[in-house]
Protein backbone atom coordinates (compact mmCIF):
# COMPACT_ATOMS: atom_id res chain seq x y z
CA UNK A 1 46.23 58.87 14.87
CA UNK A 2 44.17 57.43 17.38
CA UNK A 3 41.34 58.68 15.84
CA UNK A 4 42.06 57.05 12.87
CA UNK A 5 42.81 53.96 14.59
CA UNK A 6 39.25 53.20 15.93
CA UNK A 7 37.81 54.46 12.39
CA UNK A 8 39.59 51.33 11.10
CA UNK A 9 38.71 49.01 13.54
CA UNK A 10 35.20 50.32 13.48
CA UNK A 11 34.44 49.88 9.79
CA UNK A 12 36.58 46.17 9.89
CA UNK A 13 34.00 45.33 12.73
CA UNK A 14 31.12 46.96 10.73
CA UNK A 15 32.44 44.63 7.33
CA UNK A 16 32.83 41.63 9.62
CA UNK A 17 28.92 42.25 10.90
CA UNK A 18 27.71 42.93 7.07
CA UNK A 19 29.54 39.51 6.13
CA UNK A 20 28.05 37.82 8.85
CA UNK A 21 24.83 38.90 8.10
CA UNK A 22 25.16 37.91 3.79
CA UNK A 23 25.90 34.47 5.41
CA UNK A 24 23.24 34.18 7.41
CA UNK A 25 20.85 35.97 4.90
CA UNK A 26 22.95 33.07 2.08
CA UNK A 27 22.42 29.24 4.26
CA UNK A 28 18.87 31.01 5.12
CA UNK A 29 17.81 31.25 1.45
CA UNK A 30 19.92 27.87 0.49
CA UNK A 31 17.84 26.59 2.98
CA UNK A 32 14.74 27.65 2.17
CA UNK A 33 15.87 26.32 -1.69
CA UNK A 34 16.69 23.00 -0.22
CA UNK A 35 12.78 22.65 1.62
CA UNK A 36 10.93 24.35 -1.32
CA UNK A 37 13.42 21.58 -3.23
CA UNK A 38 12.13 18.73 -1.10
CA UNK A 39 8.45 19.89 -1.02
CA UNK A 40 8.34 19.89 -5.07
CA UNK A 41 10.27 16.98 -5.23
CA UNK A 42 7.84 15.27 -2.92
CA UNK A 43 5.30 16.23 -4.70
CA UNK A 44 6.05 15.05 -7.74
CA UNK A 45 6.80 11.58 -6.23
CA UNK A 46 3.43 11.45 -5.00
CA UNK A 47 1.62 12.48 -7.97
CA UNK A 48 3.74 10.47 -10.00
CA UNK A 49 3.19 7.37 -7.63
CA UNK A 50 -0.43 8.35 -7.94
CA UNK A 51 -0.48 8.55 -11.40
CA UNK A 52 1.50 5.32 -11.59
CA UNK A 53 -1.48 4.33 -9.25
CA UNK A 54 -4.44 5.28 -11.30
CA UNK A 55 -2.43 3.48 -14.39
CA UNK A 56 -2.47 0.45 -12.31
CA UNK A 57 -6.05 0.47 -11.19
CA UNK A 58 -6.91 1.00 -14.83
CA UNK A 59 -5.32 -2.02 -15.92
CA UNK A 60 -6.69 -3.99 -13.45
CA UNK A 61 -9.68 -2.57 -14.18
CA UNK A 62 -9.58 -3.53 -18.16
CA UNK A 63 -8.18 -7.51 -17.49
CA UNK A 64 -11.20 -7.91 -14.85
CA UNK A 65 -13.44 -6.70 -17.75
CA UNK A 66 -11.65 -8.97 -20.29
CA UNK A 67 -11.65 -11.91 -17.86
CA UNK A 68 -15.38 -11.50 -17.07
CA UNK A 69 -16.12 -11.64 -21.31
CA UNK A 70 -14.03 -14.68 -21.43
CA UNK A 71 -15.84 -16.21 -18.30
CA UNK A 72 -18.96 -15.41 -19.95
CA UNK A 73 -18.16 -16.70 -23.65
CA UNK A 74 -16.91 -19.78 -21.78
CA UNK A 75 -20.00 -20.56 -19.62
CA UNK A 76 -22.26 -19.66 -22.76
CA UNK A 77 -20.22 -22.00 -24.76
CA UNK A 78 -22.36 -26.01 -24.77
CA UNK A 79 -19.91 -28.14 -22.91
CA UNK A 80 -19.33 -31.55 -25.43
CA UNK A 81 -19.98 -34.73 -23.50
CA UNK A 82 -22.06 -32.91 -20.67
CA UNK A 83 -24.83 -35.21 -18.58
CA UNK A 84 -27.19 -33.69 -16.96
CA UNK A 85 -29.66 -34.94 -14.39
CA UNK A 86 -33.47 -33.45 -13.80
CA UNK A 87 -32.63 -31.06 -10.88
CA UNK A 88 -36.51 -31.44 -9.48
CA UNK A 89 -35.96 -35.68 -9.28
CA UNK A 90 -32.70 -35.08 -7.15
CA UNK A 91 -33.97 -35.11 -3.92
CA UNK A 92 -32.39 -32.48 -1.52
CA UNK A 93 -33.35 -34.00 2.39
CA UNK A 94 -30.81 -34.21 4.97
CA UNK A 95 -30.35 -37.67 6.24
CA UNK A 96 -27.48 -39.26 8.72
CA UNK A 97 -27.55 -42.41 7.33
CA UNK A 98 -25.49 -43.85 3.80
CA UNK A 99 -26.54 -43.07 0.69
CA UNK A 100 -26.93 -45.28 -1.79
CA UNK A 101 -26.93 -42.49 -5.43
CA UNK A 102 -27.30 -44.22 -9.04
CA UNK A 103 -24.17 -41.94 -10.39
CA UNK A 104 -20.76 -41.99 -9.09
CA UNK A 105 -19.66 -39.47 -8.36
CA UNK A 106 -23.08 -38.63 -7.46
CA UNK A 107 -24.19 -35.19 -8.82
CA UNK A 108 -27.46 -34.50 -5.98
CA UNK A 109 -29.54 -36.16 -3.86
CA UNK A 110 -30.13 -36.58 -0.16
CA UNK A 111 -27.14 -35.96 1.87
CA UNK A 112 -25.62 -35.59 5.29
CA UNK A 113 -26.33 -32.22 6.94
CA UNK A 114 -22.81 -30.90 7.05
CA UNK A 115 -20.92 -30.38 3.69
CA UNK A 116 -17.54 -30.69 2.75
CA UNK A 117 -15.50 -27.53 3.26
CA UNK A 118 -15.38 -26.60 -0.68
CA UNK A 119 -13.12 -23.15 -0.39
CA UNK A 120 -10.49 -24.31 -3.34
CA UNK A 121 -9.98 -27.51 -0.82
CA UNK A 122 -7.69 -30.36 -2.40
CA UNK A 123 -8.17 -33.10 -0.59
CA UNK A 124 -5.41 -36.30 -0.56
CA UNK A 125 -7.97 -39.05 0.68
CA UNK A 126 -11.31 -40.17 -0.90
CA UNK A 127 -13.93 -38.03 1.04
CA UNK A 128 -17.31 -39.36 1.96
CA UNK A 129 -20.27 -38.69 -1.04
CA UNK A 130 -22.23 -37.73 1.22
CA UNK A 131 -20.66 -34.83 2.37
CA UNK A 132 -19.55 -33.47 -0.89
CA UNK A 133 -22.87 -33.97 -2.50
CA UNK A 134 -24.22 -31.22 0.24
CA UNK A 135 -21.05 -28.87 -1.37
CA UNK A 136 -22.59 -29.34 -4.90
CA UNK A 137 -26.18 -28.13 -3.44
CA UNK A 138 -24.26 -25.14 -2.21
CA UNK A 139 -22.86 -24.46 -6.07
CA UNK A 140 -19.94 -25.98 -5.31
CA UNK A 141 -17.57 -27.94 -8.76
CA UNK A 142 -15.75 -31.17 -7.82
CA UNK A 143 -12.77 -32.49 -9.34
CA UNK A 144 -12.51 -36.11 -8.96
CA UNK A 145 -9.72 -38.47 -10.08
CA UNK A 146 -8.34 -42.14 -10.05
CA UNK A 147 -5.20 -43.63 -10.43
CA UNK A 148 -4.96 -43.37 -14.21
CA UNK A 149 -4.86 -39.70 -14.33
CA UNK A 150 -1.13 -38.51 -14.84
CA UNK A 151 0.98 -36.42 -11.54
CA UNK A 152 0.99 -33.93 -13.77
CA UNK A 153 -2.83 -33.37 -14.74
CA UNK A 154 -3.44 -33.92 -10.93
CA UNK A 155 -1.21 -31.24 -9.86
CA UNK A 156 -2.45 -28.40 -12.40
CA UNK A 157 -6.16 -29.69 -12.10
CA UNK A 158 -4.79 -29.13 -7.96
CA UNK A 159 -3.59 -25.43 -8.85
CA UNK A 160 -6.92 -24.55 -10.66
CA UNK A 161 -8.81 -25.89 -7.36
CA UNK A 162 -6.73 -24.23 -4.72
CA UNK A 163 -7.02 -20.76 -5.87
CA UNK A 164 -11.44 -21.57 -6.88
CA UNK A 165 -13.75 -20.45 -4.17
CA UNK A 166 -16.34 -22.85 -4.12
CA UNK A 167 -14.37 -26.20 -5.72
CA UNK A 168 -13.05 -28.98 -4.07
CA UNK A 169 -11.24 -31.99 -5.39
CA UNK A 170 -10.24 -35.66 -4.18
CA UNK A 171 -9.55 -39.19 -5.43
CA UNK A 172 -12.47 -41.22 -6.36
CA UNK A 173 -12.17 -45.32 -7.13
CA UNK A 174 -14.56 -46.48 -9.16
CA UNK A 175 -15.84 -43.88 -11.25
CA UNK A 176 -16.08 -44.26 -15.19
CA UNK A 177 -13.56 -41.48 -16.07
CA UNK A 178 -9.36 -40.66 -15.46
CA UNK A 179 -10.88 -37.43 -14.38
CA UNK A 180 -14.28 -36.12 -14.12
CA UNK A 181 -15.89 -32.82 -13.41
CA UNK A 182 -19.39 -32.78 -11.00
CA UNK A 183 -21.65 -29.93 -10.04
CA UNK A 184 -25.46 -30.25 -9.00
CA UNK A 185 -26.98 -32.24 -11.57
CA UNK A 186 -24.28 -31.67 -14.22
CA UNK A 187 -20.88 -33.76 -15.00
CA UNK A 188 -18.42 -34.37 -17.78
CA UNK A 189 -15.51 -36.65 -18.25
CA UNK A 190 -12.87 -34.98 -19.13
CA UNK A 191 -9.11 -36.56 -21.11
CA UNK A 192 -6.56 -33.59 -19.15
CA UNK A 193 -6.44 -30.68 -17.14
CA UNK A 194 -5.74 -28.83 -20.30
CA UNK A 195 -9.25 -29.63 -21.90
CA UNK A 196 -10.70 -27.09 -22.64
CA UNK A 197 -14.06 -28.10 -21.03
CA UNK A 198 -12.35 -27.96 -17.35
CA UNK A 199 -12.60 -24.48 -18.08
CA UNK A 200 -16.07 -24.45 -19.59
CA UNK A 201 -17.45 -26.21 -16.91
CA UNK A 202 -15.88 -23.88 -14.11
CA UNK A 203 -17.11 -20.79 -15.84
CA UNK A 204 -20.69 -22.34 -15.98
CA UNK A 205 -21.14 -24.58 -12.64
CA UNK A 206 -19.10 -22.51 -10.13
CA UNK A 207 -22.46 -20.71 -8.10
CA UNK A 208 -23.79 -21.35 -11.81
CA UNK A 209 -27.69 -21.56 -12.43
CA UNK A 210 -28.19 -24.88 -11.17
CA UNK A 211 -27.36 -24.28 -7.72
CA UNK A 212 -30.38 -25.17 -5.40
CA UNK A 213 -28.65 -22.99 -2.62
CA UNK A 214 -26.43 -19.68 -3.94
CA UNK A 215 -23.90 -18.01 -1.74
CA UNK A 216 -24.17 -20.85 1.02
CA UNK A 217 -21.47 -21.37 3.55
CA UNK A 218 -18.18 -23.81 1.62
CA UNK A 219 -16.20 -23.11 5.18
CA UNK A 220 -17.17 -24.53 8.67
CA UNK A 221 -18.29 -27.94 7.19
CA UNK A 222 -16.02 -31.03 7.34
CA UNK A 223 -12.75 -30.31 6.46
CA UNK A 224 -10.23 -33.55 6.94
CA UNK A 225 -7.72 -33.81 4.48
């Protein structure tokens, strides 16, 4: 009987051990599920984000091609209403004193030795020609305007300027035009901001050809607005 007894009690303790151990050997391989789970999971999110990535970088890649074709069929394009000015007769020496130019806004000639900051700057006040003519010399486009050009052209022409390496813009009394486009040797009067010759004149005269002095400095200059 007693026998018997510790049979039972062995083989209850050797079933409780075996159960223990299909537990253990069960939350080990859930586990391992769970990571192997995670790890493809993971995975998937990255090459998916990658994927999503090289999708992006595509695109990007196609509207920077488009935009150059359009900036090109825009700056090939002959800009109605365009003067231009001999770029060998506009003197380029750097004087302190005023300068007296035949064009307003002047388009070249001598100038002061520091230039207007011209990084997309939109300037409230009138800003001295001086100055600004050394920012054309560096291939520099500025957008000048007088009272008789609407809030609203002035704040989209404003836009265009603040996000335009290389452009600056301020009011200008006495010139011929509402609103009026210079670059080195090159301006045009234009009626809005929406004409399509703001854009033609951008794509051309931004670091364009007639720059006398590409990739120069438009930061560290004078910069009061």
């Amino acid at each position: 009987m007693s026998f018997d007894r510790r049979t039972r009690i062995e083989q209850m303790r050797n079933a409780d051990h075996a159960r223990q151990r299909r537990n253990r050997v069960l939350a080990i391989s859930l586990s391992v599920l769970v990571v192997v789970g995670l790890v493809g999971f993971g995975s998937y999110m990255v090459l998916d984000k990658s994927e999503a990535s090289e999708k992006e970088k595509a695109v990007q890649a196609e509207d920077a091609k488009a935009s150059a074709a359009e900036q090109k069929k825009l700056a090939d394009e002959p800009i109605e209403g365009l003067k231009t000015w001999d770029a060998k007769k506009l003197t380029r020496n750097h004087v302190t004193e005023t300068v007296t130019y035949p064009m307003k806004p002047p388009v070249g000639g001598d100038h002061n030795p520091v230039w207007m900051n011209c990084e997309g700057e939109v300037y409230k006040k009138s800003i001295p020609d001086v100055n600004a003519v050394h920012s054309l010399e560096h291939g520099s486009v500025w957008v000048t305007y007088t009272d008789k050009a609407s809030d609203a052209d002035v704040a989209k022409l404003a836009e265009r300027v603040g996000r335009t390496p290389y452009s600056l813009m301020s009011p200008y009394e006495g010139q011929a035009g509402a609103i009026m486009l210079s670059a080195w040797g090159n301006q045009v009067t234009v009626d809005s901001a929406d004409d399509r010759r703001v854009d033609q004149f951008f794509a051309k005269f931004v670091q364009g050809p007639q720059t006398p002095e590409p990739g120069a400095a438009c930061t560290g200059g004078l910069g009061g607005r």
